[in-house]
PDB file of N, CA and C in Angstrom:
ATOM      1  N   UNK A   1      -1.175 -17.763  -5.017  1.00  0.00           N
ATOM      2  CA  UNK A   1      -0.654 -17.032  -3.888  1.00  0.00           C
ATOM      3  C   UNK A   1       0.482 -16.135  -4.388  1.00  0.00           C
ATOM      4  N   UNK A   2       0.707 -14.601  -3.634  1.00  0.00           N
ATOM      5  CA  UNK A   2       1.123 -13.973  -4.640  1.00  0.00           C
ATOM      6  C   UNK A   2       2.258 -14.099  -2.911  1.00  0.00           C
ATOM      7  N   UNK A   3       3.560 -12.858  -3.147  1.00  0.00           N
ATOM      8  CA  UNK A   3       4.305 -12.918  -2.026  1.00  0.00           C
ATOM      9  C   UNK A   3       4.377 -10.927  -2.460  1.00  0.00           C
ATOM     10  N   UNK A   4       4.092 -10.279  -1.153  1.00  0.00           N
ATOM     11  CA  UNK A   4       4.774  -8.826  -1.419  1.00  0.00           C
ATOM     12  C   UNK A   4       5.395  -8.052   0.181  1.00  0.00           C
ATOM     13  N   UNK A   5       6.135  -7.264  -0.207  1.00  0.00           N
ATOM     14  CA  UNK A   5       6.611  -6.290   0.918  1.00  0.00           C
ATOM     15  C   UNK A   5       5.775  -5.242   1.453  1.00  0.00           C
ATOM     16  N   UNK A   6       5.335  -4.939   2.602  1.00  0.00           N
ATOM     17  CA  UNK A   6       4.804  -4.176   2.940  1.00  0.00           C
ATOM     18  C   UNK A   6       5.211  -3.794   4.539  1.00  0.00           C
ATOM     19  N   UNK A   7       5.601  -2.639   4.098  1.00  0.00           N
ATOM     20  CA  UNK A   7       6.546  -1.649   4.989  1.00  0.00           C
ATOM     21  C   UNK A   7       7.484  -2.580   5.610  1.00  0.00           C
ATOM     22  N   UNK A   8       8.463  -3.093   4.344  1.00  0.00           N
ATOM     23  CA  UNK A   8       9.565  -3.969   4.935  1.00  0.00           C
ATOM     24  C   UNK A   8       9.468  -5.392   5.820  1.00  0.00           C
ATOM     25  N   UNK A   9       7.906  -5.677   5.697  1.00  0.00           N
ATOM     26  CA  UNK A   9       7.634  -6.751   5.960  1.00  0.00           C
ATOM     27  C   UNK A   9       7.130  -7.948   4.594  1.00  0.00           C
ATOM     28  N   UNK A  10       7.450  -9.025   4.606  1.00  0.00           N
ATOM     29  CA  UNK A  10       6.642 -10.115   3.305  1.00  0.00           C
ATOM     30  C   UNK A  10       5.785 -10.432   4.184  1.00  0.00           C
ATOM     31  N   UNK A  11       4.628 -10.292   3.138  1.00  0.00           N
ATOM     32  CA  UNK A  11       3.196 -10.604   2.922  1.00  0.00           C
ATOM     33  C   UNK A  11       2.751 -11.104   2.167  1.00  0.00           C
ATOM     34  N   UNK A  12       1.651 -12.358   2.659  1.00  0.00           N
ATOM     35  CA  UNK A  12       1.175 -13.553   1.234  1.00  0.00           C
ATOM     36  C   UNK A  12      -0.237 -13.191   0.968  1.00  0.00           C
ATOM     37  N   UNK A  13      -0.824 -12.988   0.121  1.00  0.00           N
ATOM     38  CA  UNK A  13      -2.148 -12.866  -0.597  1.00  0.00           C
ATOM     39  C   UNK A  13      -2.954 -13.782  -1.830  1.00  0.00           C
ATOM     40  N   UNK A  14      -4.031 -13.828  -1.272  1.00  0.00           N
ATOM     41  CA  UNK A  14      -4.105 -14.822  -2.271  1.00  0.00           C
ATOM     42  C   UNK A  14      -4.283 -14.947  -4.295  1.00  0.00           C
ATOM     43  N   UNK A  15      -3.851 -13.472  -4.331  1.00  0.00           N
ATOM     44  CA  UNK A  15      -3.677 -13.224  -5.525  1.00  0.00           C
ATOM     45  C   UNK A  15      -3.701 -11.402  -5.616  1.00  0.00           C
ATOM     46  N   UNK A  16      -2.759 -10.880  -6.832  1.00  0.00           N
ATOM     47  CA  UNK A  16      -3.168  -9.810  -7.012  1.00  0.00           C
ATOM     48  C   UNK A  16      -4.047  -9.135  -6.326  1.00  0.00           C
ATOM     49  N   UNK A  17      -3.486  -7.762  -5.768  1.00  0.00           N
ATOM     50  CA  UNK A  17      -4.684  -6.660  -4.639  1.00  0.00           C
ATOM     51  C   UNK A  17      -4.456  -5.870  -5.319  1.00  0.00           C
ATOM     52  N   UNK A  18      -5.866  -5.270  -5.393  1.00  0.00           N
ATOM     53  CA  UNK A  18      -5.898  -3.728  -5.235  1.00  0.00           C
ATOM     54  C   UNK A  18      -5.012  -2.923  -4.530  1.00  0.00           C
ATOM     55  N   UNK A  19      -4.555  -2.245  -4.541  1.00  0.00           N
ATOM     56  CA  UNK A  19      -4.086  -0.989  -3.313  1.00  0.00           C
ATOM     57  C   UNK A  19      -5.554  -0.755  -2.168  1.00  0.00           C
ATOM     58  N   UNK A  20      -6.582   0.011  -2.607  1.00  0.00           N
ATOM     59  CA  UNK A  20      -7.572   0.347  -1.891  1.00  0.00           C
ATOM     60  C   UNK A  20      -7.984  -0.931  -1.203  1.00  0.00           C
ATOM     61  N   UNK A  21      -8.064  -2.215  -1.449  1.00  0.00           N
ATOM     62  CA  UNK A  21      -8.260  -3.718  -0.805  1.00  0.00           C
ATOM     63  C   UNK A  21      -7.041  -3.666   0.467  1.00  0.00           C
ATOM     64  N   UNK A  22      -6.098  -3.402   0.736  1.00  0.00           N
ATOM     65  CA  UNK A  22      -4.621  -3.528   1.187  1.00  0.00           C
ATOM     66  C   UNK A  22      -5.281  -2.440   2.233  1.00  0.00           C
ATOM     67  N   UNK A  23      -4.981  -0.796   2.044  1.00  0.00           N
ATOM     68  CA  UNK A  23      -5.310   0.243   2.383  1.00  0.00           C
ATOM     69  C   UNK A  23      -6.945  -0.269   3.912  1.00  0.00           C
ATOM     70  N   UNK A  24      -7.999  -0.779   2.903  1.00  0.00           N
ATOM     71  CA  UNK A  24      -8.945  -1.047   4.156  1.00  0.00           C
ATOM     72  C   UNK A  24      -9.008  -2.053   4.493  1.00  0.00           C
ATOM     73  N   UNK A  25      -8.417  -2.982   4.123  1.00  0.00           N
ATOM     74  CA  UNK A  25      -7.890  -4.335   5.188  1.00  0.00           C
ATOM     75  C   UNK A  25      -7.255  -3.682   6.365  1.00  0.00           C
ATOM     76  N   UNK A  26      -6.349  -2.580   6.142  1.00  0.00           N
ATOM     77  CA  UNK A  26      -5.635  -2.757   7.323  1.00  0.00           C
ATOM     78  C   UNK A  26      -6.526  -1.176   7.987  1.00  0.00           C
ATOM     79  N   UNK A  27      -7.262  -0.865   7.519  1.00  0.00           N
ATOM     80  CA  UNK A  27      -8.147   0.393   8.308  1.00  0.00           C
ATOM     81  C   UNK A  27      -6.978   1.452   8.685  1.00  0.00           C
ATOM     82  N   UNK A  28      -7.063   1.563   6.834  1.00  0.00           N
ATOM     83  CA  UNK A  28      -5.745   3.091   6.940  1.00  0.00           C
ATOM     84  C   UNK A  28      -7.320   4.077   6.987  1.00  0.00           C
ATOM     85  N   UNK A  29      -6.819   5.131   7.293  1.00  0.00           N
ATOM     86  CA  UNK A  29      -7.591   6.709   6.970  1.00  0.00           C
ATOM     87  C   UNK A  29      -6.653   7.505   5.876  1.00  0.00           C
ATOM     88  N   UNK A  30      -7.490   7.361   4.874  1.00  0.00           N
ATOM     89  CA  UNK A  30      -6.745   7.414   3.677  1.00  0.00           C
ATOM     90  C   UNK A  30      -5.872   8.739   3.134  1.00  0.00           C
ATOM     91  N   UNK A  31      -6.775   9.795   4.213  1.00  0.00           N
ATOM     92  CA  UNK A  31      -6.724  10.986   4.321  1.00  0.00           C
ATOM     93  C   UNK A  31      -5.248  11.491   4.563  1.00  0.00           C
ATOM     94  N   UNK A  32      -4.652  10.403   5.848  1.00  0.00           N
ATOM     95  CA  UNK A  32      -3.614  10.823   6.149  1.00  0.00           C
ATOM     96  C   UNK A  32      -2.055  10.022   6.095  1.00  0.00           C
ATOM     97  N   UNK A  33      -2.329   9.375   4.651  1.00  0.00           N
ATOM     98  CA  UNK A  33      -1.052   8.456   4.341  1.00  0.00           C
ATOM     99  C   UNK A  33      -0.077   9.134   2.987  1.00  0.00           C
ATOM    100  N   UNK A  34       0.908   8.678   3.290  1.00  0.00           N
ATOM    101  CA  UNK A  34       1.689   8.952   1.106  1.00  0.00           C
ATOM    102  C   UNK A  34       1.824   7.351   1.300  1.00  0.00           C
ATOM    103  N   UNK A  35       1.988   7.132  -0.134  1.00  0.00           N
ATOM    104  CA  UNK A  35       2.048   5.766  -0.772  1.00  0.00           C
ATOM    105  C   UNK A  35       3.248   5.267  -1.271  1.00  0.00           C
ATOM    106  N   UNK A  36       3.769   4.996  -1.148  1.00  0.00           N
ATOM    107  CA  UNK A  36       5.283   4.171  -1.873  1.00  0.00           C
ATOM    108  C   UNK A  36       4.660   3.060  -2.366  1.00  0.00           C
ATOM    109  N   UNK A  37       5.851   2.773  -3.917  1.00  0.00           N
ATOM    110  CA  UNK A  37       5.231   1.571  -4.211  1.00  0.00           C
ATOM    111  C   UNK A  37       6.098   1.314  -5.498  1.00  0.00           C
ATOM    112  N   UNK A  38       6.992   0.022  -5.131  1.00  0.00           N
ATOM    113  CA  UNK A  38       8.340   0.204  -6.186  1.00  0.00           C
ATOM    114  C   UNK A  38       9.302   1.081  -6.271  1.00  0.00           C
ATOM    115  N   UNK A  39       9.244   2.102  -4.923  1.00  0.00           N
ATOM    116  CA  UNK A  39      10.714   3.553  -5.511  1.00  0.00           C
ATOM    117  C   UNK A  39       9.505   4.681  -5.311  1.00  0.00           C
ATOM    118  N   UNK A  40       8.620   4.424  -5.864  1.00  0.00           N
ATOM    119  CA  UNK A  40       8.089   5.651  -6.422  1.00  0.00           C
ATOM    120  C   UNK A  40       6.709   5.835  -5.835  1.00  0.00           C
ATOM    121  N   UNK A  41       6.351   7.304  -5.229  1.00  0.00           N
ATOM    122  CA  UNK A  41       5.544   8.143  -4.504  1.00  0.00           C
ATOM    123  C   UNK A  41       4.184   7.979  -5.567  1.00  0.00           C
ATOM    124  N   UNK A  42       3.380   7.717  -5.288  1.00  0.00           N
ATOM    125  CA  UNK A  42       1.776   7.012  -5.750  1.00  0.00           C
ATOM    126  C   UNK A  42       0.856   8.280  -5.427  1.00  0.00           C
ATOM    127  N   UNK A  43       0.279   8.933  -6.480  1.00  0.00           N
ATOM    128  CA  UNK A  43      -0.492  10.511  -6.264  1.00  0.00           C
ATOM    129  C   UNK A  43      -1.644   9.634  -5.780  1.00  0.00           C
ATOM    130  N   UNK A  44      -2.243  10.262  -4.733  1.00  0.00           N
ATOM    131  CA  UNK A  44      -3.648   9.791  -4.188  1.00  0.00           C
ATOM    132  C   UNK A  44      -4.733   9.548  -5.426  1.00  0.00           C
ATOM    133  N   UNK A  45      -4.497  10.466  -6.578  1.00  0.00           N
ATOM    134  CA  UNK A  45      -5.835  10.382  -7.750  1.00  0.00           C
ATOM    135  C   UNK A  45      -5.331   8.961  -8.052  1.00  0.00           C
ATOM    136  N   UNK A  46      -4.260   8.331  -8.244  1.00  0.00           N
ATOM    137  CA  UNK A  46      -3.912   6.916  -8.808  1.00  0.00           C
ATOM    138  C   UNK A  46      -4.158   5.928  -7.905  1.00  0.00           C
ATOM    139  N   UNK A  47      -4.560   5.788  -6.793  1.00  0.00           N
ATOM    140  CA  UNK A  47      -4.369   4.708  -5.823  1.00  0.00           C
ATOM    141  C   UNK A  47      -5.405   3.567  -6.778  1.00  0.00           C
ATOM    142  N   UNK A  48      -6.250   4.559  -7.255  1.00  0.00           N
ATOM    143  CA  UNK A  48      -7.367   3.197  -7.214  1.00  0.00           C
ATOM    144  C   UNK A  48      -7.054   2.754  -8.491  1.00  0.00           C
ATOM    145  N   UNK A  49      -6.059   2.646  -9.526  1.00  0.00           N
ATOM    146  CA  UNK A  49      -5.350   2.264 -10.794  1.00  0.00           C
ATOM    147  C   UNK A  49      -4.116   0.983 -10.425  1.00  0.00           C
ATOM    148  N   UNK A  50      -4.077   1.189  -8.939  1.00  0.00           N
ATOM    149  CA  UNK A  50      -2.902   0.235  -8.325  1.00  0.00           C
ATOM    150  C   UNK A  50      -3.286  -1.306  -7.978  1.00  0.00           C
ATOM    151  N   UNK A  51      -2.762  -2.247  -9.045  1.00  0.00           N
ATOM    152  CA  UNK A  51      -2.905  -3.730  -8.706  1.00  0.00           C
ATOM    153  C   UNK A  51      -1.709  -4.590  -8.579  1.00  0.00           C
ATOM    154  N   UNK A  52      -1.523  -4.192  -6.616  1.00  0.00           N
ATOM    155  CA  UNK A  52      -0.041  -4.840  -6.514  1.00  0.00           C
ATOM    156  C   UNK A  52      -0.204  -6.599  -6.872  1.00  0.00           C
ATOM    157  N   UNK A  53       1.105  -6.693  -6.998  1.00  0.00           N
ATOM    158  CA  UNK A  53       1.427  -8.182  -7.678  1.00  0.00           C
ATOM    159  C   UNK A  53       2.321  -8.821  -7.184  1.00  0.00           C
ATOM    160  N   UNK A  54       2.747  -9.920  -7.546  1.00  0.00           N
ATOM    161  CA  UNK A  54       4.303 -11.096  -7.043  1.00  0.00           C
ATOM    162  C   UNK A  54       5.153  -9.802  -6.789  1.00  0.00           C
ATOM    163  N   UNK A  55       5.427  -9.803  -5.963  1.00  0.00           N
ATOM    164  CA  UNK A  55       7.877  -9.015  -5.732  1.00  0.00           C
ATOM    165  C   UNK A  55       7.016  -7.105  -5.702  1.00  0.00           C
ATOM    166  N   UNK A  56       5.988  -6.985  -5.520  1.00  0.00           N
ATOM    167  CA  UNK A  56       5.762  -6.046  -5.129  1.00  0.00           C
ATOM    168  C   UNK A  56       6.471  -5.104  -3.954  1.00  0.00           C
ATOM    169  N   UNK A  57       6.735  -3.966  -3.856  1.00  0.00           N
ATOM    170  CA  UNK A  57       6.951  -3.614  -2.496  1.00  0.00           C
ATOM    171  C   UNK A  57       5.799  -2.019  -2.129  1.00  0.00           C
ATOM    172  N   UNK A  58       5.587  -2.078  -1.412  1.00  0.00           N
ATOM    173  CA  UNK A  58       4.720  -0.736  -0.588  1.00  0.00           C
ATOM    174  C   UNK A  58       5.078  -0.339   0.259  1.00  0.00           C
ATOM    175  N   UNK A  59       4.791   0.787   0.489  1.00  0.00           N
ATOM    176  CA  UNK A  59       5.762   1.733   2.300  1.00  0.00           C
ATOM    177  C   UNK A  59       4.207   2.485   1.944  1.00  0.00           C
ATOM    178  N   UNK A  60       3.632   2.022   3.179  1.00  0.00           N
ATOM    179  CA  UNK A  60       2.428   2.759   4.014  1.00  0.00           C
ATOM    180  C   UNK A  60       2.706   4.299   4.881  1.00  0.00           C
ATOM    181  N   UNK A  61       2.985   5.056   4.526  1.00  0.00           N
ATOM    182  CA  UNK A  61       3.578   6.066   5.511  1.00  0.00           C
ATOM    183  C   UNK A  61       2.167   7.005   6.363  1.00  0.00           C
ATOM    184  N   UNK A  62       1.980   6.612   7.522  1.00  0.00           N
ATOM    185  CA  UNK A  62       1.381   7.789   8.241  1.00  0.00           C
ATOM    186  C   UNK A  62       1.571   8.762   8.403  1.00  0.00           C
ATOM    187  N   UNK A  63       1.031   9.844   8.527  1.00  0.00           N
ATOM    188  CA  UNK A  63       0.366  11.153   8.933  1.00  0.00           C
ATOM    189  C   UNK A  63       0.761  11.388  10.686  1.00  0.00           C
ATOM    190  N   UNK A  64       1.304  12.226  11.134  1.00  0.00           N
ATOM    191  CA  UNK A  64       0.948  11.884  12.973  1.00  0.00           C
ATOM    192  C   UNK A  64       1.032  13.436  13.348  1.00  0.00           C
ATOM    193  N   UNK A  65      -0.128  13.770  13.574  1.00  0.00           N
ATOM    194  CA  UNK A  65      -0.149  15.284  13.985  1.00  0.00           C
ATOM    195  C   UNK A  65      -0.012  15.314  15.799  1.00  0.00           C
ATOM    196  N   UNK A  66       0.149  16.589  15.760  1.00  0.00           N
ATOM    197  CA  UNK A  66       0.441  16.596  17.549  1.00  0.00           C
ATOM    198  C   UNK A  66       1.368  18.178  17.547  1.00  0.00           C
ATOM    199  N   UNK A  67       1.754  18.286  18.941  1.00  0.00           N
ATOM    200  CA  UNK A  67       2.204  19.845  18.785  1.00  0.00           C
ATOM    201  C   UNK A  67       2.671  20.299  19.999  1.00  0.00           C
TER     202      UNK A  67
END
C-alpha cells in the first residue's frame, strides 16, 4: 500500500500508479487538464512515463470554459 497527495488530499493505493491509471479512474478528459506532480508542470507527451509512488504529490488542474 502506497500513501499519495492528490489535489491536497492523501490517497491510499495499492501500489505504485500510473498517472494515466489515476487520470481514468477518476474520468478526467485528458484534453482539458495541466498536471502537477512534485513542484513541477508534467508536458502531456510525458504523462504516460509517470509512475506515481509512496510521498507522491499531484494537482489535477481543470480546464473550465464558459464566457
Amino acid at each position: 500500500m502506497i500513501s499519495l497527495t492528490v489535489n491536497g488530499k492523501k490517497e491510499s493505493f495499492e501500489g505504485p500508479t500510473a498517472l494515466f491509471a489515476l487520470l481514468d479512474a477518476r474520468q478526467v478528459e485528458r484534453k482539458m487538464v495541466a498536471i502537477g506532480y512534485n513542484g513541477q508542470v508534467v508536458h502531456r507527451d510525458d504523462w504516460g512515463e509517470v509512475l506515481l509512488d509512496e510521498g507522491d504529490v499531484v494537482d489535477i488542474v481543470q480546464m473550465v470554459g464558459g464566457g
